[in-house]
N, C-alpha and C. Protein backbone atom coordinates (compact mmCIF):
# COMPACT_ATOMS: atom_id res chain seq x y z
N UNK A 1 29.62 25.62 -30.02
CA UNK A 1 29.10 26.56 -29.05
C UNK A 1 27.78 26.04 -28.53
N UNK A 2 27.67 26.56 -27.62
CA UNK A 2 26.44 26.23 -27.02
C UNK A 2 24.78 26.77 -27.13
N UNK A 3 23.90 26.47 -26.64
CA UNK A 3 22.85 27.15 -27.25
C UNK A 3 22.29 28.70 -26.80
N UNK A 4 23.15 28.95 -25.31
CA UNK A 4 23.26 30.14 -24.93
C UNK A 4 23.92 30.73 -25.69
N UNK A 5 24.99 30.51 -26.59
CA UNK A 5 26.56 31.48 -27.14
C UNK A 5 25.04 31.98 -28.23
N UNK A 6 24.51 30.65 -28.94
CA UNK A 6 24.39 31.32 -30.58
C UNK A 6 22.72 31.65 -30.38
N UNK A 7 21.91 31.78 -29.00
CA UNK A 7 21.19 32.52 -28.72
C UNK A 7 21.75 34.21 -28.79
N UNK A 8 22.24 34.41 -28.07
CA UNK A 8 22.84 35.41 -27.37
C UNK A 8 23.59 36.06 -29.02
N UNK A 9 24.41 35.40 -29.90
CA UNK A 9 24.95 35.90 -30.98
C UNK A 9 24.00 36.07 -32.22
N UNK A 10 22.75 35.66 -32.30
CA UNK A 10 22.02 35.83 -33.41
C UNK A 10 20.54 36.52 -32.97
N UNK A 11 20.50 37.02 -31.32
CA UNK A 11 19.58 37.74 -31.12
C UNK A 11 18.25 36.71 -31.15
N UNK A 12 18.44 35.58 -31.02
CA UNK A 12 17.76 34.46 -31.41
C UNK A 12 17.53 33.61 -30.18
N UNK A 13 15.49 33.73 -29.52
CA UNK A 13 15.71 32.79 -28.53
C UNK A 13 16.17 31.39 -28.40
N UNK A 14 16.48 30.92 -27.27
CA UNK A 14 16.61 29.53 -27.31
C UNK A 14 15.49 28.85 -27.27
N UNK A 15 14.37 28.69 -27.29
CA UNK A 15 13.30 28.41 -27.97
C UNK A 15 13.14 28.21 -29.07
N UNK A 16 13.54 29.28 -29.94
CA UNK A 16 13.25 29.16 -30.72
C UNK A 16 14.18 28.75 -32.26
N UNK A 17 15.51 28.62 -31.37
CA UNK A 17 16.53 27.36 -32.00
C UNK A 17 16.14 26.18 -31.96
N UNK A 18 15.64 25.58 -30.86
CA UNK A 18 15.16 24.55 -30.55
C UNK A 18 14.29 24.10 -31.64
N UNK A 19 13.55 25.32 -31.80
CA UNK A 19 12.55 24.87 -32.92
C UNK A 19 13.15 24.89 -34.90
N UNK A 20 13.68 25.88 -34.55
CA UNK A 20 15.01 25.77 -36.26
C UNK A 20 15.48 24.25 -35.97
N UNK A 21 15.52 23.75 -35.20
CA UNK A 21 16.32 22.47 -34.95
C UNK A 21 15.04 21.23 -35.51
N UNK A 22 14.36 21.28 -34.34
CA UNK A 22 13.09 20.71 -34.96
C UNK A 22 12.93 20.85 -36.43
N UNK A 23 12.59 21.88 -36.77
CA UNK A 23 12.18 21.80 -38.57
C UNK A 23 13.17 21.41 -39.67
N UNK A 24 14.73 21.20 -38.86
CA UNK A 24 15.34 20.90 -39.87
C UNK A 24 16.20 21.80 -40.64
N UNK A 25 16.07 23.08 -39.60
CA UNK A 25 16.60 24.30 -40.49
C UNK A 25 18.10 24.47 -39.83
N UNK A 26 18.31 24.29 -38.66
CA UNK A 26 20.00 24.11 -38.44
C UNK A 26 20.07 22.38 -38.00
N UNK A 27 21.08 22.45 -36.97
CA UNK A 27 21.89 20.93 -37.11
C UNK A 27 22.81 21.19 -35.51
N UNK A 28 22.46 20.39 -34.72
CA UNK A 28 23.09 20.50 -33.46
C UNK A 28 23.97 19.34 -33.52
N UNK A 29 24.82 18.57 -32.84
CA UNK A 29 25.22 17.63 -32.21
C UNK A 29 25.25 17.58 -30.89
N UNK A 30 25.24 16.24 -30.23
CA UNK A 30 24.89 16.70 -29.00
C UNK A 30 26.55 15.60 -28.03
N UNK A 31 26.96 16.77 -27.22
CA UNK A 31 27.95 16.06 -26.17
C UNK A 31 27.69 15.04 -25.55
N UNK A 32 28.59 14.56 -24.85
CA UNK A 32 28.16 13.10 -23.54
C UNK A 32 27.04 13.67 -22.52
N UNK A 33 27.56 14.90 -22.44
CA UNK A 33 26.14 15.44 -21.65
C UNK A 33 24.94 15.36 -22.30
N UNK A 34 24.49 15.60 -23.36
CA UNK A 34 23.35 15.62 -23.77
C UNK A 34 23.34 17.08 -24.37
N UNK A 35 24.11 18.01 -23.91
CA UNK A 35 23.75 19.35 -24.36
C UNK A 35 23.77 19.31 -26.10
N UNK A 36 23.07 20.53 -26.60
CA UNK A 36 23.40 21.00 -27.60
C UNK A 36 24.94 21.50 -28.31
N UNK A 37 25.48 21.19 -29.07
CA UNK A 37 26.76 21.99 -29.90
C UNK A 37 26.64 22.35 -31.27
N UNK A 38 26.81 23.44 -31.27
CA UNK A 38 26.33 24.45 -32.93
C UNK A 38 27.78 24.58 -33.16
N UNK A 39 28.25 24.35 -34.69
CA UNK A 39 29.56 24.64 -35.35
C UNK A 39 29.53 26.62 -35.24
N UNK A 40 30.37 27.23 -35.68
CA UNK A 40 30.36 28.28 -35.89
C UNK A 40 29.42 28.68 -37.24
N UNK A 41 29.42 27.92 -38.09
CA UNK A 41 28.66 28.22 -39.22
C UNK A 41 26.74 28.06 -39.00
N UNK A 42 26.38 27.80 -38.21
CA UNK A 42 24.97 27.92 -37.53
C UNK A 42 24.54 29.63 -36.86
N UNK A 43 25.53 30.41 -36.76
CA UNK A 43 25.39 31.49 -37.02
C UNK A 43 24.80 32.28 -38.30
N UNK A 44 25.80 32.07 -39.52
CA UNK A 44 25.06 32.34 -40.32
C UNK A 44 23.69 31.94 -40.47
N UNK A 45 23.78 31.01 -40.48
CA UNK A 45 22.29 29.80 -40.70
C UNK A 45 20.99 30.22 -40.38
N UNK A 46 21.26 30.84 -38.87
CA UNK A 46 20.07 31.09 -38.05
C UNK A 46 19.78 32.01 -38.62
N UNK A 47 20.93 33.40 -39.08
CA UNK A 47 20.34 34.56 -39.56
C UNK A 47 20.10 34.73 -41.19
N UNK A 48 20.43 33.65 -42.00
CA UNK A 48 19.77 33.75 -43.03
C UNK A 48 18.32 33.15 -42.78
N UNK A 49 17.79 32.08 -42.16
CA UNK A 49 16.19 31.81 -41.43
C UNK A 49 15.73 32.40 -40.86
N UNK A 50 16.34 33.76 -40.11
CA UNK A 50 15.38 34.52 -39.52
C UNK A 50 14.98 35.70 -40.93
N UNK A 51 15.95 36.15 -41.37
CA UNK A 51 15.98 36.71 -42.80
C UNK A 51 14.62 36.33 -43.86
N UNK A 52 14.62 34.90 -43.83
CA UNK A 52 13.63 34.64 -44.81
C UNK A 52 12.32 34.43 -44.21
N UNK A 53 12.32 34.19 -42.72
CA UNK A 53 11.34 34.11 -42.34
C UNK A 53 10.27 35.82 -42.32
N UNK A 54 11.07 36.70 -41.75
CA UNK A 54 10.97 38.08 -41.75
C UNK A 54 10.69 38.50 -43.10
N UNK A 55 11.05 37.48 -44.20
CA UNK A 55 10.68 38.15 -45.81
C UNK A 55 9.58 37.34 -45.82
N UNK A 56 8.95 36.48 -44.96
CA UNK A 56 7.59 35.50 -45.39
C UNK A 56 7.52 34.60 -45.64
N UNK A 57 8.88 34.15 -45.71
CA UNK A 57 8.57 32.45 -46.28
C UNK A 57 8.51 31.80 -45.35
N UNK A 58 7.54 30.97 -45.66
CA UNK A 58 7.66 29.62 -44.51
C UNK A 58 8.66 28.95 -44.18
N UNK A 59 8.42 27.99 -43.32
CA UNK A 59 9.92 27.15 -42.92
C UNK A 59 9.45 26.08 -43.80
N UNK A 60 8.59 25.57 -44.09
CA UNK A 60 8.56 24.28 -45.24
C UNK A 60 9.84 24.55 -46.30
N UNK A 61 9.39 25.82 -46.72
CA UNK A 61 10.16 26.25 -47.83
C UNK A 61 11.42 26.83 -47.80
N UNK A 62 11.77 27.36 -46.67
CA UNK A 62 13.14 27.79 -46.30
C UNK A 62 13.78 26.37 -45.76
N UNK A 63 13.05 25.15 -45.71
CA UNK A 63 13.80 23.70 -45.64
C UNK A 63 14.08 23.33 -47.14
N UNK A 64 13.27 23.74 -47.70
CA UNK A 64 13.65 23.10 -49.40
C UNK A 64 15.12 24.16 -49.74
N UNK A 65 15.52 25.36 -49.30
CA UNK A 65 16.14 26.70 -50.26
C UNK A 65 17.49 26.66 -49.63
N UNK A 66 17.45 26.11 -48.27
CA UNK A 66 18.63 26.07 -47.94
C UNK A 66 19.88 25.76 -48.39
N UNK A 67 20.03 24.91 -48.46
CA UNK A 67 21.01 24.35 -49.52
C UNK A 67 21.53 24.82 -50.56
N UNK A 68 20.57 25.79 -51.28
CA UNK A 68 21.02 26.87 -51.81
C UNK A 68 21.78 27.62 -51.71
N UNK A 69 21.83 28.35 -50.68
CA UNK A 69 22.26 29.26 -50.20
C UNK A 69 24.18 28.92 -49.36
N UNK A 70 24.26 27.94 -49.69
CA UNK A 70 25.47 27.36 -48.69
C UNK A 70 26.60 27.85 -49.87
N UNK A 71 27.62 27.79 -50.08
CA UNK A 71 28.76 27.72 -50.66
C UNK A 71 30.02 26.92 -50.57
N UNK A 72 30.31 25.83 -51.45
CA UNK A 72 29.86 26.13 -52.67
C UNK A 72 28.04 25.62 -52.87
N UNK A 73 27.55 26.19 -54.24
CA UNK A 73 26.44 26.01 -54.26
C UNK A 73 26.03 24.66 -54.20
N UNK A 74 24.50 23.72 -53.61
CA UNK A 74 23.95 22.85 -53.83
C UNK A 74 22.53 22.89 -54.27
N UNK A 75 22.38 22.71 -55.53
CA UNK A 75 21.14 23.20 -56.13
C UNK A 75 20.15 21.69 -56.39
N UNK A 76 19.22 21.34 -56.07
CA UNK A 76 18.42 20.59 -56.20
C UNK A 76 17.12 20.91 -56.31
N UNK A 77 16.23 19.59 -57.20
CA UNK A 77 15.03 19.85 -57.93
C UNK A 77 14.21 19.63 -57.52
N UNK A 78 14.18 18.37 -56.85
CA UNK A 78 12.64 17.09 -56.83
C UNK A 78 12.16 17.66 -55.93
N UNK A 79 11.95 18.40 -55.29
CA UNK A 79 10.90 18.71 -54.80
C UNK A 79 10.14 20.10 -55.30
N UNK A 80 10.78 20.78 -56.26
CA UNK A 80 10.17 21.75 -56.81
C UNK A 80 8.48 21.96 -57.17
N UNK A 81 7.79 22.16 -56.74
CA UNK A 81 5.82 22.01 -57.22
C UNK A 81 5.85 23.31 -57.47
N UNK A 82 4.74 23.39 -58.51
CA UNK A 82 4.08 24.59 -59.15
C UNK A 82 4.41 25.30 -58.03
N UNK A 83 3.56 25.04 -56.79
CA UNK A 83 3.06 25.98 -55.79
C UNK A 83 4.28 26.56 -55.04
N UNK A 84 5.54 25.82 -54.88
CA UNK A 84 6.88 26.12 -54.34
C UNK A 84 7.40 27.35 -54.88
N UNK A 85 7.31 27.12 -56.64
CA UNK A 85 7.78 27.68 -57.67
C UNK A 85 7.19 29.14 -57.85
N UNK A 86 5.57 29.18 -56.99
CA UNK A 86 5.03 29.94 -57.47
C UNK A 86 5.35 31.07 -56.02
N UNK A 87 5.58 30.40 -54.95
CA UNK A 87 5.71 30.81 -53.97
C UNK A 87 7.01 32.00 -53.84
N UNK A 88 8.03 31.22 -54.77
CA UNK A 88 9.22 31.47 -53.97
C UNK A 88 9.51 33.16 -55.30
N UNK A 89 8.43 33.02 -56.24
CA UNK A 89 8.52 33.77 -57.03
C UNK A 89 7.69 35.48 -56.84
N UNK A 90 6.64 34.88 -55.90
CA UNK A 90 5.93 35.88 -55.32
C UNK A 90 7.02 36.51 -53.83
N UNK A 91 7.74 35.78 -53.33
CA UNK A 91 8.57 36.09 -52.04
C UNK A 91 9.61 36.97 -52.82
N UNK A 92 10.30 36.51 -54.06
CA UNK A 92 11.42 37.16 -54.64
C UNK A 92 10.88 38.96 -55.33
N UNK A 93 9.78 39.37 -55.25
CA UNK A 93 9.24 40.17 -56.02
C UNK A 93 8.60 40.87 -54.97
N UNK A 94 8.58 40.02 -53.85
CA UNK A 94 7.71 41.01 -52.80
C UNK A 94 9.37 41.61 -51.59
N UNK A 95 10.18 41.03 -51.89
CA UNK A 95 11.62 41.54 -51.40
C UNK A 95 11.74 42.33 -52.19
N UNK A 96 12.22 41.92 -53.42
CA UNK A 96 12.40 43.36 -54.36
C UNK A 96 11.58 44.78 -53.79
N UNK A 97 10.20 44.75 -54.05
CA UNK A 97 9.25 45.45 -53.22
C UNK A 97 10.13 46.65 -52.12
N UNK A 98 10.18 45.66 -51.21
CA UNK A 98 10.53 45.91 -50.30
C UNK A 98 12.14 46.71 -49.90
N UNK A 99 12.85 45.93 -51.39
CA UNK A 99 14.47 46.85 -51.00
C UNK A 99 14.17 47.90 -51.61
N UNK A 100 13.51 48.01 -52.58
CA UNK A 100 13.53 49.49 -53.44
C UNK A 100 12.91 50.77 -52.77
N UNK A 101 11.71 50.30 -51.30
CA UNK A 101 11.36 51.10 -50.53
C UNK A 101 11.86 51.64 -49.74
N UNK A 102 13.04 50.33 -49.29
CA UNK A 102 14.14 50.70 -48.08
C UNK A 102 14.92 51.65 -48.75
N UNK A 103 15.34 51.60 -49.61
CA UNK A 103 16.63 52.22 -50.45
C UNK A 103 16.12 54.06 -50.41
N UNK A 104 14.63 54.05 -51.31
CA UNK A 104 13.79 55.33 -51.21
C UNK A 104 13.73 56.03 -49.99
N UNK A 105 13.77 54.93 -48.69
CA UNK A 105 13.39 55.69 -47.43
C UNK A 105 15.42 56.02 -46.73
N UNK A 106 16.07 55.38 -47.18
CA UNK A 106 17.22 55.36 -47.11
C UNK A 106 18.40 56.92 -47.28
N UNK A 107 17.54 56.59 -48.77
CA UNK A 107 17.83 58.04 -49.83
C UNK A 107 17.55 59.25 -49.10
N UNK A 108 16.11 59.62 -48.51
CA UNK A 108 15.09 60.31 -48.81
C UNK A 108 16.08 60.86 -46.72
N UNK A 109 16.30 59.94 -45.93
CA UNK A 109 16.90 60.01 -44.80
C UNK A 109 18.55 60.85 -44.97
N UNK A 110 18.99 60.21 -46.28
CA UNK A 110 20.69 61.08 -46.23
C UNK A 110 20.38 62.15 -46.76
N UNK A 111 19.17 62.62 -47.67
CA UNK A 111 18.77 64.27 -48.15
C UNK A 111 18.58 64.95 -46.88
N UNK A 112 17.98 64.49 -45.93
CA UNK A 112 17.79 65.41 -44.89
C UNK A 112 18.68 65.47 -44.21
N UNK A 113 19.40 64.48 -43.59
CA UNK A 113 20.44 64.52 -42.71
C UNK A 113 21.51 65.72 -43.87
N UNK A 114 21.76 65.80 -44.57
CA UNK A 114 22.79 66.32 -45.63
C UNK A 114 22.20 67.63 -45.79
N UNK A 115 21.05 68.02 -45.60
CA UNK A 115 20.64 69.00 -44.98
C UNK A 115 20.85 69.88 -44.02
N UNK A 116 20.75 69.03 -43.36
CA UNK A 116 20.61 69.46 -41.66
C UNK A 116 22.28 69.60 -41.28
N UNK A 117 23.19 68.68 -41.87
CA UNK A 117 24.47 69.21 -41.62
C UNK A 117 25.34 70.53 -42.16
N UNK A 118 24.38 70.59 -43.53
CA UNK A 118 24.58 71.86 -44.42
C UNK A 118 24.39 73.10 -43.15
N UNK A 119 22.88 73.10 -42.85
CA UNK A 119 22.47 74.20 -42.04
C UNK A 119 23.59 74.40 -40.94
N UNK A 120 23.69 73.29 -40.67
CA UNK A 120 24.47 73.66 -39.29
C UNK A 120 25.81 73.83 -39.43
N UNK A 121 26.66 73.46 -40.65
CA UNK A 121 27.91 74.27 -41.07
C UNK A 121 28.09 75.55 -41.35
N UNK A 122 26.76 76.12 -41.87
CA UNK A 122 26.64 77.47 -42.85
C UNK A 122 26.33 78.31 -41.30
N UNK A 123 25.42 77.99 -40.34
CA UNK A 123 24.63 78.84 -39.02
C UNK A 123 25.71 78.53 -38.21
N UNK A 124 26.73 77.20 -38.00
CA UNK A 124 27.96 77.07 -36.75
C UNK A 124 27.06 76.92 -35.94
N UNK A 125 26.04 76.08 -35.63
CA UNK A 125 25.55 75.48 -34.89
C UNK A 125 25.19 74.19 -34.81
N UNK A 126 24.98 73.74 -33.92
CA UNK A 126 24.55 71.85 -34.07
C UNK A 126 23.53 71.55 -34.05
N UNK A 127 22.28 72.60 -33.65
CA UNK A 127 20.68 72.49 -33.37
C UNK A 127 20.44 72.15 -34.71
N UNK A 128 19.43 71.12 -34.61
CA UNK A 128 18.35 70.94 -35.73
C UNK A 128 17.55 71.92 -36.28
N UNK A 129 17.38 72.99 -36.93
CA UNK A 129 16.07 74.38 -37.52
C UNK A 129 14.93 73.39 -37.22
N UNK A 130 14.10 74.19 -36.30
CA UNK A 130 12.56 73.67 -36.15
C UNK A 130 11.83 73.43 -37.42
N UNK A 131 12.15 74.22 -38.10
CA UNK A 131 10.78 74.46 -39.71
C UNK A 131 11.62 73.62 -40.54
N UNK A 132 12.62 72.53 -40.42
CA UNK A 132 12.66 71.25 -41.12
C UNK A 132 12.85 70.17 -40.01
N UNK A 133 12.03 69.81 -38.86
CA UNK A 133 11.84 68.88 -38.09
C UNK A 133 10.45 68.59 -38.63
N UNK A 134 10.44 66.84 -39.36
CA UNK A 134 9.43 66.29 -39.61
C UNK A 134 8.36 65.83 -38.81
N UNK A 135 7.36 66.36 -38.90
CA UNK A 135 6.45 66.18 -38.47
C UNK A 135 5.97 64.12 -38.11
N UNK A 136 6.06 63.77 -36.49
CA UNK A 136 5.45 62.44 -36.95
C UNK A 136 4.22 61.71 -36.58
N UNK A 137 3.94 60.51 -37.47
CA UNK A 137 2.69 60.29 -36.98
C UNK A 137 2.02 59.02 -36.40
């Protein structure tokens, strides 16, 4: 596909493929024309790098993890440093963090909605009750 298709499919400028390309984080080939061609599996790709980028990690380090992440697995060492190690351990703990909040705010969203459908089965109406519309800020 082209760099419009897996722009356009991963919500992902073309800019800024260009630049996943640059760092090493996907893999183009290029036609007699010169254009770009992405396999179908550069989909995933892009959106597990935008994924980790959005969780904080750098692209240094989302160049070392990749490989990881492929299936079947490819797990490699040598480049592992304290600071990688220490990195990728603070990123794994600050996600955690982060799903257990989503999950809370998740939860805390189907109590109300489960609410609000209660009310409006029991009243036969579809309006929201004002005096449980959350206040926002």
């Amino acid at each position: 596909m082209r760099i419009g298709e897996l722009a356009e499919r991963t919500g992902t400028s073309r800019r800024l493929l260009r630049y996943y390309e640059e760092q090493g984080l996907i893999v183009a080939s290029r036609g007699p024309n010169g254009y770009r061609d992405y396999d179908e599996a550069t989909v995933d790709r892009v959106l597990q790098v935008r994924g980790l980028l959005d969780a904080g990690l750098p692209t240094r380090i989302i160049k070392q993890i990749l490989p990881c992440l492929d299936k079947p697995r490819t797990i490699y060492f040598p480049d592992a440093t304290p600071e990688m190690i220490a990195t990728l351990e603070e990123q794994r703990d600050r996600m955690a963090r982060r799903a257990e909040c989503l999950l809370r705010n998740r939860d805390a969203i189907s109590e109300y909605l489960d609410a609000v459908l209660e009310y409006n089965r029991a009243s036969g109406t579809s309006r929201i009750p004002a005096a449980n519309i959350p206040e926002l800020s």
